[in-house]
N, C-alpha and C. Protein backbone atom coordinates (compact mmCIF):
# COMPACT_ATOMS: atom_id res chain seq x y z
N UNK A 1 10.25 -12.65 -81.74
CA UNK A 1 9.80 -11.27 -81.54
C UNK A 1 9.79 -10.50 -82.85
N UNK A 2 10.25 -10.84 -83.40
CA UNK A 2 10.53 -10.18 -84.75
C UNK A 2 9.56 -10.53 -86.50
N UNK A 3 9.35 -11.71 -85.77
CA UNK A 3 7.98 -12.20 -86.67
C UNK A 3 7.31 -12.05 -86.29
N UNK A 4 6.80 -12.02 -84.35
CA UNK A 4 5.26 -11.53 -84.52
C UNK A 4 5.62 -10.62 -83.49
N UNK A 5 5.98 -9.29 -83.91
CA UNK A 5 6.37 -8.01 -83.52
C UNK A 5 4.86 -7.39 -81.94
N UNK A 6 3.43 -7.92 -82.16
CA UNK A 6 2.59 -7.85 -81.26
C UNK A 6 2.33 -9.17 -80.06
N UNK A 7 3.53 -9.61 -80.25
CA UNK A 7 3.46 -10.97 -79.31
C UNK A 7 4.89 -10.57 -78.17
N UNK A 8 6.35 -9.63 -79.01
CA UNK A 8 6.76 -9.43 -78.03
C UNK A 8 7.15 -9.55 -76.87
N UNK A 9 6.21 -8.67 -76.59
CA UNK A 9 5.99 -8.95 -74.37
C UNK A 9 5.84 -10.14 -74.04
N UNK A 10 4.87 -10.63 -74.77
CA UNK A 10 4.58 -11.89 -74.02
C UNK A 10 5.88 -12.77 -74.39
N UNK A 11 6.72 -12.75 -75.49
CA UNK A 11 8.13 -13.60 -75.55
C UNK A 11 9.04 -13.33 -74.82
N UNK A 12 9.16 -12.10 -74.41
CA UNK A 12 10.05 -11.31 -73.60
C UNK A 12 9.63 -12.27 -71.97
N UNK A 13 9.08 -12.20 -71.71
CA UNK A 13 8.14 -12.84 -70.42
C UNK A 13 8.66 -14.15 -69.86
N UNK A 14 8.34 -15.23 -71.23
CA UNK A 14 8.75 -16.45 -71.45
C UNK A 14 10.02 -16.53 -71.14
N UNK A 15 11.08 -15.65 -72.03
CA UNK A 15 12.51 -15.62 -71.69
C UNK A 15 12.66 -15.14 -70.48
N UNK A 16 12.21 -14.71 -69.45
CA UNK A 16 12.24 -14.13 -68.57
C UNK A 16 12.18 -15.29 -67.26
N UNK A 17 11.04 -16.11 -67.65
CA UNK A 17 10.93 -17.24 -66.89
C UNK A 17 12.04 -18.09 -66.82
N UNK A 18 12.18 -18.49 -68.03
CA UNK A 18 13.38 -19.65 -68.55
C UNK A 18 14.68 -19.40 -66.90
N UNK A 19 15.05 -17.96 -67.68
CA UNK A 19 16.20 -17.32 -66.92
C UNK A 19 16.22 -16.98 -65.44
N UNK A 20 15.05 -17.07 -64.68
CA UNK A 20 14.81 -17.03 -63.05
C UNK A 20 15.00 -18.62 -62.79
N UNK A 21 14.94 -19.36 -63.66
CA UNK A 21 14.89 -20.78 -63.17
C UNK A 21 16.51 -21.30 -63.61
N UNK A 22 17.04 -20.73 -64.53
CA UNK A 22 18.48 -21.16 -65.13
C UNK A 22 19.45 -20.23 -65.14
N UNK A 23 18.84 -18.63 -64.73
CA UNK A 23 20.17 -17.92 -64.94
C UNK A 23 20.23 -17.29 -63.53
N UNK A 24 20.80 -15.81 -63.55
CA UNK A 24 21.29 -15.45 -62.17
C UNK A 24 20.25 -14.10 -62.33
N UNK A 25 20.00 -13.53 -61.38
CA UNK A 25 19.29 -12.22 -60.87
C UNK A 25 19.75 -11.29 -61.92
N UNK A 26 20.91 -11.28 -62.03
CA UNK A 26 21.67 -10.06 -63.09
C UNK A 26 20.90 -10.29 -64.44
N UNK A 27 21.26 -11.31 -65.15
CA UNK A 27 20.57 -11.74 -66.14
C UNK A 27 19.29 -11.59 -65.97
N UNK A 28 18.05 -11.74 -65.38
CA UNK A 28 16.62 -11.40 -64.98
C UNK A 28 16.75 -9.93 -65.82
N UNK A 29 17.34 -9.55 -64.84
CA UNK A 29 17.16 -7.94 -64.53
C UNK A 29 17.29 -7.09 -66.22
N UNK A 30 18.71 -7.64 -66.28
CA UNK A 30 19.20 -7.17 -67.49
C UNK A 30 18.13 -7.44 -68.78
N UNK A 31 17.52 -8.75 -68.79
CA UNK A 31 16.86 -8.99 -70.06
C UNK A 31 15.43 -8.16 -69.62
N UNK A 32 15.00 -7.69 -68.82
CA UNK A 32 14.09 -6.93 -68.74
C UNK A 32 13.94 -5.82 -68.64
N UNK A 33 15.61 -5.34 -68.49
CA UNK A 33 15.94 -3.96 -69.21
C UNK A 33 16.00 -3.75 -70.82
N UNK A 34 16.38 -4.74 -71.12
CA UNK A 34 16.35 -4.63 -72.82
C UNK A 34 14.74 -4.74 -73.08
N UNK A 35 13.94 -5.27 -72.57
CA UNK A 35 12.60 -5.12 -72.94
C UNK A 35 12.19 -4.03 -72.90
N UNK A 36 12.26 -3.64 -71.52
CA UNK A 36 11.44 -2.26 -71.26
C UNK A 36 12.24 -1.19 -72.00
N UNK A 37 13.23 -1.37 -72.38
CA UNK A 37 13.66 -0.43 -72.91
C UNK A 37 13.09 -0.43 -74.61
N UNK A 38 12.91 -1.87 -75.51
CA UNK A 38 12.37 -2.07 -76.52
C UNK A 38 10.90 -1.64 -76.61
N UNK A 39 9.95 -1.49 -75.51
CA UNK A 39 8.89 -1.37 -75.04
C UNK A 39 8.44 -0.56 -73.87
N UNK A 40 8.91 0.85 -73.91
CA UNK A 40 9.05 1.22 -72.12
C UNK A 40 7.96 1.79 -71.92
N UNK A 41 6.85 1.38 -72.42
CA UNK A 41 5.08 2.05 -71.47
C UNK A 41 4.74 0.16 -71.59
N UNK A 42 5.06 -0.80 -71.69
CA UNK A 42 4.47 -1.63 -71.76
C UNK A 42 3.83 -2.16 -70.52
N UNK A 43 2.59 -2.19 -69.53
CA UNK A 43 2.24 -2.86 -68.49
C UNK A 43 2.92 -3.74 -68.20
N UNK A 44 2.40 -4.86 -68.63
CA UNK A 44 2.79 -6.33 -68.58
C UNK A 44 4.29 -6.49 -68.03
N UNK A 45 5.40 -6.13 -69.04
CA UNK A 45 6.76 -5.75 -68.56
C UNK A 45 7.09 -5.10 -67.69
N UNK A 46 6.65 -3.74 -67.24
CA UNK A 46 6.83 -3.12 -65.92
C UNK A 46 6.36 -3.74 -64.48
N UNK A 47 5.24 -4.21 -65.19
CA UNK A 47 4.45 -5.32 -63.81
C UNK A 47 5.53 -5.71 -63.24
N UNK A 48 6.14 -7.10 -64.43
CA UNK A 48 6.27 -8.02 -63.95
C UNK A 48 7.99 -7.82 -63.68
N UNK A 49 8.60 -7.09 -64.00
CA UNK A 49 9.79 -5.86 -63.35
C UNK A 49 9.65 -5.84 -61.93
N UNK A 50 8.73 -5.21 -61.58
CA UNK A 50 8.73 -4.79 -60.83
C UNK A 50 8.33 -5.89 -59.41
N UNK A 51 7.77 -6.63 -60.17
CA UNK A 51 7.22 -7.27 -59.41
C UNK A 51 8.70 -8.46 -58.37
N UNK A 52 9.58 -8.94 -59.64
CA UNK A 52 10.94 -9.41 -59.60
C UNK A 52 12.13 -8.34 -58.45
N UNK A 53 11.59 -7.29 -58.97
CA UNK A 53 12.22 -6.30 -58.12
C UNK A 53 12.35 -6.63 -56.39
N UNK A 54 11.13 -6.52 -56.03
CA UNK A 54 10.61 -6.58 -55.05
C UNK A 54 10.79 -8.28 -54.74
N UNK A 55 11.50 -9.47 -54.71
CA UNK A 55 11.73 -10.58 -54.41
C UNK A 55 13.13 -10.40 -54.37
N UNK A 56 14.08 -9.24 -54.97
CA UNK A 56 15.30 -8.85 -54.90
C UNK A 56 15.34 -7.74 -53.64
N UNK A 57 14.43 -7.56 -52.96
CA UNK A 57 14.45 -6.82 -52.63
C UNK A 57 15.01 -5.08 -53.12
N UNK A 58 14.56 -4.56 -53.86
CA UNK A 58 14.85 -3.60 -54.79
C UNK A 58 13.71 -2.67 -55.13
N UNK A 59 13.18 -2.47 -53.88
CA UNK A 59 11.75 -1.10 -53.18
C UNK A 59 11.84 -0.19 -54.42
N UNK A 60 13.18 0.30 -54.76
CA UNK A 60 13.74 1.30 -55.89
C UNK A 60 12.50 1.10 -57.13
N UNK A 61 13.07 0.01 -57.57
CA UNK A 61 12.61 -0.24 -59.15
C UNK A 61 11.47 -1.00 -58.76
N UNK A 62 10.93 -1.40 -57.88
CA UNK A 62 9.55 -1.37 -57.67
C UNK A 62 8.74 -0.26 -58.05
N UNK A 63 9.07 -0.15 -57.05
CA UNK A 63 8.24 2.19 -57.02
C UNK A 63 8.05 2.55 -58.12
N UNK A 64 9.58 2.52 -58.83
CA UNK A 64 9.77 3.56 -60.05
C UNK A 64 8.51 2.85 -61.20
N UNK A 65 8.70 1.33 -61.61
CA UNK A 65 7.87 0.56 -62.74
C UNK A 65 6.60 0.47 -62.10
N UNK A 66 5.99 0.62 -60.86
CA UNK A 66 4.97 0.25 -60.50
C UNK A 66 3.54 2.02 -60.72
N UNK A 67 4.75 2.27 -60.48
CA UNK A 67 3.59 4.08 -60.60
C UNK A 67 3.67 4.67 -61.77
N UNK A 68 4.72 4.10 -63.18
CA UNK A 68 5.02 3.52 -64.27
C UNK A 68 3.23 3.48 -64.54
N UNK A 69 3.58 2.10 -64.56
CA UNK A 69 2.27 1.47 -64.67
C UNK A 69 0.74 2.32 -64.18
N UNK A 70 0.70 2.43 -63.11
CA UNK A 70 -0.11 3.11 -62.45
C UNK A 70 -0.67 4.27 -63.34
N UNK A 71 0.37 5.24 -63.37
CA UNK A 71 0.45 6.23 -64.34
C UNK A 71 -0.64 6.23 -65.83
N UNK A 72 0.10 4.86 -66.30
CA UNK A 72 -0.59 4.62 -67.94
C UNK A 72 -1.65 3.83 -67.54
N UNK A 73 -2.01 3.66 -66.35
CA UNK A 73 -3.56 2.81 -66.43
C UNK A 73 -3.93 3.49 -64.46
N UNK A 74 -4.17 4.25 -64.39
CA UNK A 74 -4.99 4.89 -62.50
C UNK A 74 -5.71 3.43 -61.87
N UNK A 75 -6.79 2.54 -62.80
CA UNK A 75 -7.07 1.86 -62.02
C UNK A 75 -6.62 0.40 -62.42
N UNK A 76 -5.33 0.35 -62.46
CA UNK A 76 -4.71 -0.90 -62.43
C UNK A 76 -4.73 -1.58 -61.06
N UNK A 77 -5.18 -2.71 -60.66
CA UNK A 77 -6.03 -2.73 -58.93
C UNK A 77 -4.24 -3.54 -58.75
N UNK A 78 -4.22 -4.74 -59.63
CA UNK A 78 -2.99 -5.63 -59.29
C UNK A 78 -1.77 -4.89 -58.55
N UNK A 79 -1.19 -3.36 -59.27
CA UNK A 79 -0.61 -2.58 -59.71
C UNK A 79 -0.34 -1.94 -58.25
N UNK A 80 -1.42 -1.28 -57.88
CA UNK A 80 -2.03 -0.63 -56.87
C UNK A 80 -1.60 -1.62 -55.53
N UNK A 81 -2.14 -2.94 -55.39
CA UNK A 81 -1.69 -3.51 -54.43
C UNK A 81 -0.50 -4.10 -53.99
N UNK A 82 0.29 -4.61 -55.25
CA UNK A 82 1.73 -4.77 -55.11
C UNK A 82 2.55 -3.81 -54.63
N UNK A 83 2.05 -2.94 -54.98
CA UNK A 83 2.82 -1.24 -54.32
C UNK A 83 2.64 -1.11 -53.18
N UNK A 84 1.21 -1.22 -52.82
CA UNK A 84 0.91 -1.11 -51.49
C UNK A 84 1.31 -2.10 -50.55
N UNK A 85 1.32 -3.56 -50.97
CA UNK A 85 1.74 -4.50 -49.87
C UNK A 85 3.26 -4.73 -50.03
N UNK A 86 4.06 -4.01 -51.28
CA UNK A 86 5.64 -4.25 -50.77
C UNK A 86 5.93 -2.77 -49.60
N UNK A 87 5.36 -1.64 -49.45
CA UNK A 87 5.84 -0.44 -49.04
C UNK A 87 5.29 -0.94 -47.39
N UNK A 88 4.16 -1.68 -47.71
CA UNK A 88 3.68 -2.22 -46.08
C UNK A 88 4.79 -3.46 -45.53
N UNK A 89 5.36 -3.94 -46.30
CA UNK A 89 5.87 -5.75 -46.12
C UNK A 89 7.54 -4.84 -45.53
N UNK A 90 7.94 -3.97 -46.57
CA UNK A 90 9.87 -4.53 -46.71
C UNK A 90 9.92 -2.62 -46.51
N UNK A 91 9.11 -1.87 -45.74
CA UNK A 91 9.16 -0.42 -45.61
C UNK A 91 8.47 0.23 -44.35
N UNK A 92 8.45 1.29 -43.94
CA UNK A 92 7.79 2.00 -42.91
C UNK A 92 7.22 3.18 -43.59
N UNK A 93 6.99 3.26 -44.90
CA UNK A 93 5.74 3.79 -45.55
C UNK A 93 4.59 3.28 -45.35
N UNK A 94 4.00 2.87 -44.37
CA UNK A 94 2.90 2.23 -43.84
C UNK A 94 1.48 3.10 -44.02
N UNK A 95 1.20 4.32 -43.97
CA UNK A 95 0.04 5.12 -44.37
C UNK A 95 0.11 5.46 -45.97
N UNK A 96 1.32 5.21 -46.54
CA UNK A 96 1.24 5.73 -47.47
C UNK A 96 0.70 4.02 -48.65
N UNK A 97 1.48 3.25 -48.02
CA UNK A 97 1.03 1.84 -48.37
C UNK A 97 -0.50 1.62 -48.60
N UNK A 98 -0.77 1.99 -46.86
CA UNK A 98 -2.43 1.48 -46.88
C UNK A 98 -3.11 2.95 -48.54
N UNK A 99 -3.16 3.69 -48.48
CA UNK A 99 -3.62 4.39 -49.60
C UNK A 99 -3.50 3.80 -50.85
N UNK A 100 -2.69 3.25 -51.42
CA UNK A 100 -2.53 2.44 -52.78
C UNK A 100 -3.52 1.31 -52.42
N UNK A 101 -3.51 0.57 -51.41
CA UNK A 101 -4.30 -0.55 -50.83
C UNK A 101 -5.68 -0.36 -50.98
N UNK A 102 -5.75 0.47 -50.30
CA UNK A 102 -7.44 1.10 -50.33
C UNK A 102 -7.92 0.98 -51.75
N UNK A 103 -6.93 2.12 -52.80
CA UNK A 103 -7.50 1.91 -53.77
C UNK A 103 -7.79 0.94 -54.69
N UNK A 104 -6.78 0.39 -54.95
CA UNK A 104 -7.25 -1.41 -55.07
C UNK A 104 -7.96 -1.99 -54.78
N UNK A 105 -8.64 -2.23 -53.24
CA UNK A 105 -9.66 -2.66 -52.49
C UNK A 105 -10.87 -1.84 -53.48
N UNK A 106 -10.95 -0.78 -53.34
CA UNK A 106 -12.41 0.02 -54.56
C UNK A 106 -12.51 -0.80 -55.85
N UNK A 107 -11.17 -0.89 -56.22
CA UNK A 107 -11.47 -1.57 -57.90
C UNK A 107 -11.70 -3.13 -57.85
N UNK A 108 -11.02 -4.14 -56.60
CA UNK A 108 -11.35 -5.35 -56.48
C UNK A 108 -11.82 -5.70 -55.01
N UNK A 109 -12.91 -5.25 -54.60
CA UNK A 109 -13.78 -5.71 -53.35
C UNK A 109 -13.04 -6.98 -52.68
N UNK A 110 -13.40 -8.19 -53.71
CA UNK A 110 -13.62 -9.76 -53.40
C UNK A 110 -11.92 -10.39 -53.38
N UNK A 111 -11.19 -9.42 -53.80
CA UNK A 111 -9.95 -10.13 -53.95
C UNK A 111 -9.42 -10.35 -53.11
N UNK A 112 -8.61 -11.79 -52.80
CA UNK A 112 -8.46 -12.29 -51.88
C UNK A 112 -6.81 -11.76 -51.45
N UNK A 113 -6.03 -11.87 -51.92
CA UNK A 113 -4.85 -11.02 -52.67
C UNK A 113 -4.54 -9.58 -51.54
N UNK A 114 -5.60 -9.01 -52.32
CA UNK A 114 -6.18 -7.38 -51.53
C UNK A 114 -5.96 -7.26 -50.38
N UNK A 115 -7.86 -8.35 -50.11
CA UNK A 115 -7.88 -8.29 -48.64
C UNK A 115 -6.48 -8.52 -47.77
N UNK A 116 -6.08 -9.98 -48.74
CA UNK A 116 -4.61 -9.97 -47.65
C UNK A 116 -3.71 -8.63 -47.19
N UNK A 117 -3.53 -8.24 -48.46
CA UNK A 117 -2.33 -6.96 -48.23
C UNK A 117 -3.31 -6.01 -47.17
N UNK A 118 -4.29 -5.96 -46.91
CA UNK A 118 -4.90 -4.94 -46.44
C UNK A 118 -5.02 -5.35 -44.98
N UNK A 119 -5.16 -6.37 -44.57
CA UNK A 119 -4.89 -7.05 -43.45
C UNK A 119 -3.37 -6.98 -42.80
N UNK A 120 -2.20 -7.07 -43.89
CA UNK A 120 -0.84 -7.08 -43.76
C UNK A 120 -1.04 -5.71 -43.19
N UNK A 121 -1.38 -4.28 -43.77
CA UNK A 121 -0.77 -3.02 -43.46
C UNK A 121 -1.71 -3.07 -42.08
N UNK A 122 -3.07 -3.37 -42.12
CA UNK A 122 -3.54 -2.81 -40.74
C UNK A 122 -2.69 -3.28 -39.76
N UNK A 123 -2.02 -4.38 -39.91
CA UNK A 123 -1.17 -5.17 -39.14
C UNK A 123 -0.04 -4.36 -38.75
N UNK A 124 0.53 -3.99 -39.72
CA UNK A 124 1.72 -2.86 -39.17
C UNK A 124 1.54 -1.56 -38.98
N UNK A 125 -0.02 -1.32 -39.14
CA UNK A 125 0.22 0.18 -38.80
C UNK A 125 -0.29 -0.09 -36.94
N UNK A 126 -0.69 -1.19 -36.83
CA UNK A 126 -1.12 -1.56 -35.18
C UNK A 126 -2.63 -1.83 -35.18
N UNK A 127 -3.28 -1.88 -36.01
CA UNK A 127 -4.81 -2.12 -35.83
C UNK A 127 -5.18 -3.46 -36.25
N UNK A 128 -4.53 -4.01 -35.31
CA UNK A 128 -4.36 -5.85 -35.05
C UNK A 128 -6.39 -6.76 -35.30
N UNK A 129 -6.74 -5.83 -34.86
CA UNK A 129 -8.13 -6.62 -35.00
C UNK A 129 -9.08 -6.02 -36.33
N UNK A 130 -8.71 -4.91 -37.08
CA UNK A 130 -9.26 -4.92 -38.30
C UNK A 130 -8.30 -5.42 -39.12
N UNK A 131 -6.95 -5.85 -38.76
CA UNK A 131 -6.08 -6.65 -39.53
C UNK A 131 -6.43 -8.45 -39.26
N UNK A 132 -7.08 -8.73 -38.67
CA UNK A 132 -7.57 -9.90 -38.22
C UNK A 132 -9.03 -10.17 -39.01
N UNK A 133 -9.76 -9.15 -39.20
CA UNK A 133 -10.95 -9.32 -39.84
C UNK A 133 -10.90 -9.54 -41.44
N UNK A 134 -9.67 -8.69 -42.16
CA UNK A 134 -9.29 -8.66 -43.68
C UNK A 134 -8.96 -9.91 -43.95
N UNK A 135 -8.03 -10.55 -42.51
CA UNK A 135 -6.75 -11.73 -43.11
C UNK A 135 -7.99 -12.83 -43.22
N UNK A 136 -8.49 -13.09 -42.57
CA UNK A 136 -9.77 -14.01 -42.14
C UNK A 136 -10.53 -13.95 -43.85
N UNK A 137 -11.34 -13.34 -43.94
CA UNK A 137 -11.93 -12.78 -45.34
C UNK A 137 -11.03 -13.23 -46.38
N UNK A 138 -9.73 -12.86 -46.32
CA UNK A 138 -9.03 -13.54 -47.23
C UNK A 138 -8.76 -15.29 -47.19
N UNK A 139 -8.50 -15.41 -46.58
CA UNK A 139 -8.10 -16.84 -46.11
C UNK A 139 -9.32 -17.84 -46.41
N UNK A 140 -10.92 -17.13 -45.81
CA UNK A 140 -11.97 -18.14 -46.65
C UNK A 140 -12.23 -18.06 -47.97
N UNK A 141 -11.38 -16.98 -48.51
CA UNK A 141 -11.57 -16.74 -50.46
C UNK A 141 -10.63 -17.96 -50.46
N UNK A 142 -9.70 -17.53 -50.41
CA UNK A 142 -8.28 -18.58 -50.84
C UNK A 142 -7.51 -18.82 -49.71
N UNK A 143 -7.60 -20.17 -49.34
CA UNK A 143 -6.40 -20.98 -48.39
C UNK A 143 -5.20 -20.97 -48.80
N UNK A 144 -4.86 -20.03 -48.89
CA UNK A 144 -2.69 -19.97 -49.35
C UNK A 144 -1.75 -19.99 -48.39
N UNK A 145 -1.13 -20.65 -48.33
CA UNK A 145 0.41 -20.47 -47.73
C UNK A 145 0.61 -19.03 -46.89
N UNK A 146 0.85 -17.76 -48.20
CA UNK A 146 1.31 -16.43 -47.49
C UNK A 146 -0.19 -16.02 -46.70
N UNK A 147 -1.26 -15.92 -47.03
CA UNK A 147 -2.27 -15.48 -46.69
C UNK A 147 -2.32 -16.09 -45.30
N UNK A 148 -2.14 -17.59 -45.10
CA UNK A 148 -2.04 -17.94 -43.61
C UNK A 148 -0.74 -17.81 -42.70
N UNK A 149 0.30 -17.91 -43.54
CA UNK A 149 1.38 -16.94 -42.41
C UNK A 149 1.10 -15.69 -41.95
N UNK A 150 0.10 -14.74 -42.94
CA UNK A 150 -0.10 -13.45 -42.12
C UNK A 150 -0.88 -13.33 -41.02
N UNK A 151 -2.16 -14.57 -41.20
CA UNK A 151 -3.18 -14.39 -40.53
C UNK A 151 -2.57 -14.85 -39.16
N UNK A 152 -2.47 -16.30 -39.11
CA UNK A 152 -1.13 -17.12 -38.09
C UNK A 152 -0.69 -15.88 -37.60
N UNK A 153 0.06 -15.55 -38.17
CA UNK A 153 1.31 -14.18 -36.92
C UNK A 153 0.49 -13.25 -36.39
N UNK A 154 -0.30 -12.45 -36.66
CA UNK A 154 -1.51 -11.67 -36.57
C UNK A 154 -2.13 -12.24 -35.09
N UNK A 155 -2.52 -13.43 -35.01
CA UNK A 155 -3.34 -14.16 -34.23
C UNK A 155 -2.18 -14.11 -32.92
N UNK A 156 -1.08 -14.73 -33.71
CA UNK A 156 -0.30 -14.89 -32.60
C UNK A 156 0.09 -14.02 -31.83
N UNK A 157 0.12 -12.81 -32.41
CA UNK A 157 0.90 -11.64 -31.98
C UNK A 157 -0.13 -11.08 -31.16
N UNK A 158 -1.45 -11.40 -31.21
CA UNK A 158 -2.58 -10.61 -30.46
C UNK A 158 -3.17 -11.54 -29.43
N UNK A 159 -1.95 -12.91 -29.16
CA UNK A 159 -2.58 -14.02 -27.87
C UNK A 159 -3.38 -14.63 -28.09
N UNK A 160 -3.67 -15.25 -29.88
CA UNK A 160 -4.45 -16.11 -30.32
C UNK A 160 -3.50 -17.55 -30.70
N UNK A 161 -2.51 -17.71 -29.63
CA UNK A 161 -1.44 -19.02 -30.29
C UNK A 161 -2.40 -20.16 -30.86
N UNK A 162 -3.12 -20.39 -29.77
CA UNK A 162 -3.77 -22.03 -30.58
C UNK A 162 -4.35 -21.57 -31.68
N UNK A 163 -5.26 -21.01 -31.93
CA UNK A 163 -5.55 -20.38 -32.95
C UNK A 163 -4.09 -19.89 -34.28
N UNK A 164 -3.63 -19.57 -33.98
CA UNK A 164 -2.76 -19.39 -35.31
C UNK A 164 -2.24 -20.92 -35.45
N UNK A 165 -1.85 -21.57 -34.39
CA UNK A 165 -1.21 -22.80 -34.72
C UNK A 165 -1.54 -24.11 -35.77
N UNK A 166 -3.33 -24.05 -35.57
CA UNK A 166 -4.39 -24.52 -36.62
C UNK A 166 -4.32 -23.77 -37.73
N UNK A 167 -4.22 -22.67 -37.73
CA UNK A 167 -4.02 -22.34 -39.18
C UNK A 167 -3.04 -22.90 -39.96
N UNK A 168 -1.88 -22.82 -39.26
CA UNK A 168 -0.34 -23.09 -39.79
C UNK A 168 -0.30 -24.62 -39.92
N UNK A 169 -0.84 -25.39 -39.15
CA UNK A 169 -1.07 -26.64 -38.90
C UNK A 169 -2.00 -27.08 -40.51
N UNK A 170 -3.01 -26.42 -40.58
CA UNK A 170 -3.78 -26.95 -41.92
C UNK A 170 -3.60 -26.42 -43.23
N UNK A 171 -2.01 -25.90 -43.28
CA UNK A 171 -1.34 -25.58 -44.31
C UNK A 171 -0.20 -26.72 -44.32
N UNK A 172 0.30 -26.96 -42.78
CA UNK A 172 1.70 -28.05 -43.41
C UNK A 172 0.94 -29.16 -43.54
N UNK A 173 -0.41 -29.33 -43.46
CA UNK A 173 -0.78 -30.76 -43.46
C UNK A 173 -0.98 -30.96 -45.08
N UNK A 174 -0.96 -30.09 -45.93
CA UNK A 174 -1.56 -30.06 -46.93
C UNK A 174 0.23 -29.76 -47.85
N UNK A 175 0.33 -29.13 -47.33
CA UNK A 175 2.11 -28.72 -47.82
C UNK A 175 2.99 -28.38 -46.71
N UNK A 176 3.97 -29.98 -46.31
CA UNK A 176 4.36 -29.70 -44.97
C UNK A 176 5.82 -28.96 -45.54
N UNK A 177 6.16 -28.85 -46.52
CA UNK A 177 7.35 -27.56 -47.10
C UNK A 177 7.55 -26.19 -47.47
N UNK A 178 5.46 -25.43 -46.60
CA UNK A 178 5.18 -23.98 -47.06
C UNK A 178 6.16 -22.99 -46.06
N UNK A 179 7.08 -22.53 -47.38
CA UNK A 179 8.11 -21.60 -47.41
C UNK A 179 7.49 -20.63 -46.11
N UNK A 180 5.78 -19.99 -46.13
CA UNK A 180 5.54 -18.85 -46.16
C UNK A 180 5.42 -19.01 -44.36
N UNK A 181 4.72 -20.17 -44.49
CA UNK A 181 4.88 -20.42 -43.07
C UNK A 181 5.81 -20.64 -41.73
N UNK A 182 6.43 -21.65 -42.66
CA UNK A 182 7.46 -22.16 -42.27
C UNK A 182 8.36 -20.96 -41.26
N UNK A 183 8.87 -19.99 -42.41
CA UNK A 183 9.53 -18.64 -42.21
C UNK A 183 9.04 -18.24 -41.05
N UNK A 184 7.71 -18.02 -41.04
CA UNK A 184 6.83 -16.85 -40.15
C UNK A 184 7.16 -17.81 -38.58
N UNK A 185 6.98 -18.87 -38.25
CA UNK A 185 7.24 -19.74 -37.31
C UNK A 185 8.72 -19.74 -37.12
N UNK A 186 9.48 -20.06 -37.72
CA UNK A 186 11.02 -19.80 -37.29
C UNK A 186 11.10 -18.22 -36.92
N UNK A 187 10.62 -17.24 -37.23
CA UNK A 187 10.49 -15.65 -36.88
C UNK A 187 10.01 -15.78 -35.90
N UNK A 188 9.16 -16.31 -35.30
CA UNK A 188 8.53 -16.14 -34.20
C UNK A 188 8.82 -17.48 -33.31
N UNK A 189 10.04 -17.71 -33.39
CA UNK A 189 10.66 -19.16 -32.52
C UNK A 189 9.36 -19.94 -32.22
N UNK A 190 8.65 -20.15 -33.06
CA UNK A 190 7.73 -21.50 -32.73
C UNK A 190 8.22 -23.02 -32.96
């Protein structure tokens, strides 16, 4: 960092990785306090703060680094939706969720990502079948793991079992160890 003083963040990052795979949450946290604090408008670092935050469950320092961010860039879309799909996922800020969502959705139409989260909130705010239309849309962009646990529960929850079950089904066939699924099926005693 000190020889190439504009590379930084991105070393900061690296060490950051190392330490989610070898050290403890504290350590995470901490070395990305010394960053942001070496660097405290930096995107990249607040992102990805925040982003850690929110797998700690820690809504707090989500919020705070994410509107951070937001702040020094309005149409940061990534930014925008992480906000919006943790306040929809791990909160009952659910209208206030879908609004960050939306706006994201304006800056990235096609994103598959998006659509998901946007499917997630219609989902919890109760509008099960325009949350069925997003998850779908997403799911033919990109076949993922989380994207089909949402859609799966969605289906299920609205008396589409066989239907979610094929979904979930042509995810373990492909990865019979998806975390995302897996979860969503033990939640829902399947």
């Amino acid at each position: 960092r000190i020889q190439y003083p504009d590379q930084a963040a991105r070393f900061y990052l690296m060490e950051v990785e190392l330490l989610r795979e070898h050290g403890t949450p504290e350590q995470v946290m901490g070395l990305f306090d010394t960053a942001i604090s070496a660097m405290p408008n930096n995107n990249d670092l607040l992102y990805a703060r925040g982003l850690y935050a929110a797998t700690q469950k820690r809504v707090d320092i989500l919020e705070r680094d994410l509107l951070q961010v937001i702040a020094n860039d309005p149409k940061h879309a990534d930014a925008l939706n992480a906000l919006g799909y943790t306040l929809a996922d791990q909160t009952n800020r659910h209208q206030e969720a879908l609004d960050y969502i939306q706006r994201a959705l304006a800056l990235k139409p096609d994103s598959a990502a998006i659509l998901d989260s946007m499917g997630w909130v219609m989902f919890r705010l109760g509008r099960y079948q325009e949350a069925i239309g997003y998850l779908r849309q997403a799911f033919e962009k990109l076949p993922d793991p989380e994207i089909a646990a949402h859609l799966g529960e969605v289906l299920w929850v609205t008396g589409e079992q066989q239907q979610a079950r094929k979904v979930w089904q042509g995810i373990l066939d492909k990865s019979p160890q998806s975390e995302y699924v897996l979860e969503v099926m033990r939640r829902l005693k399947i």
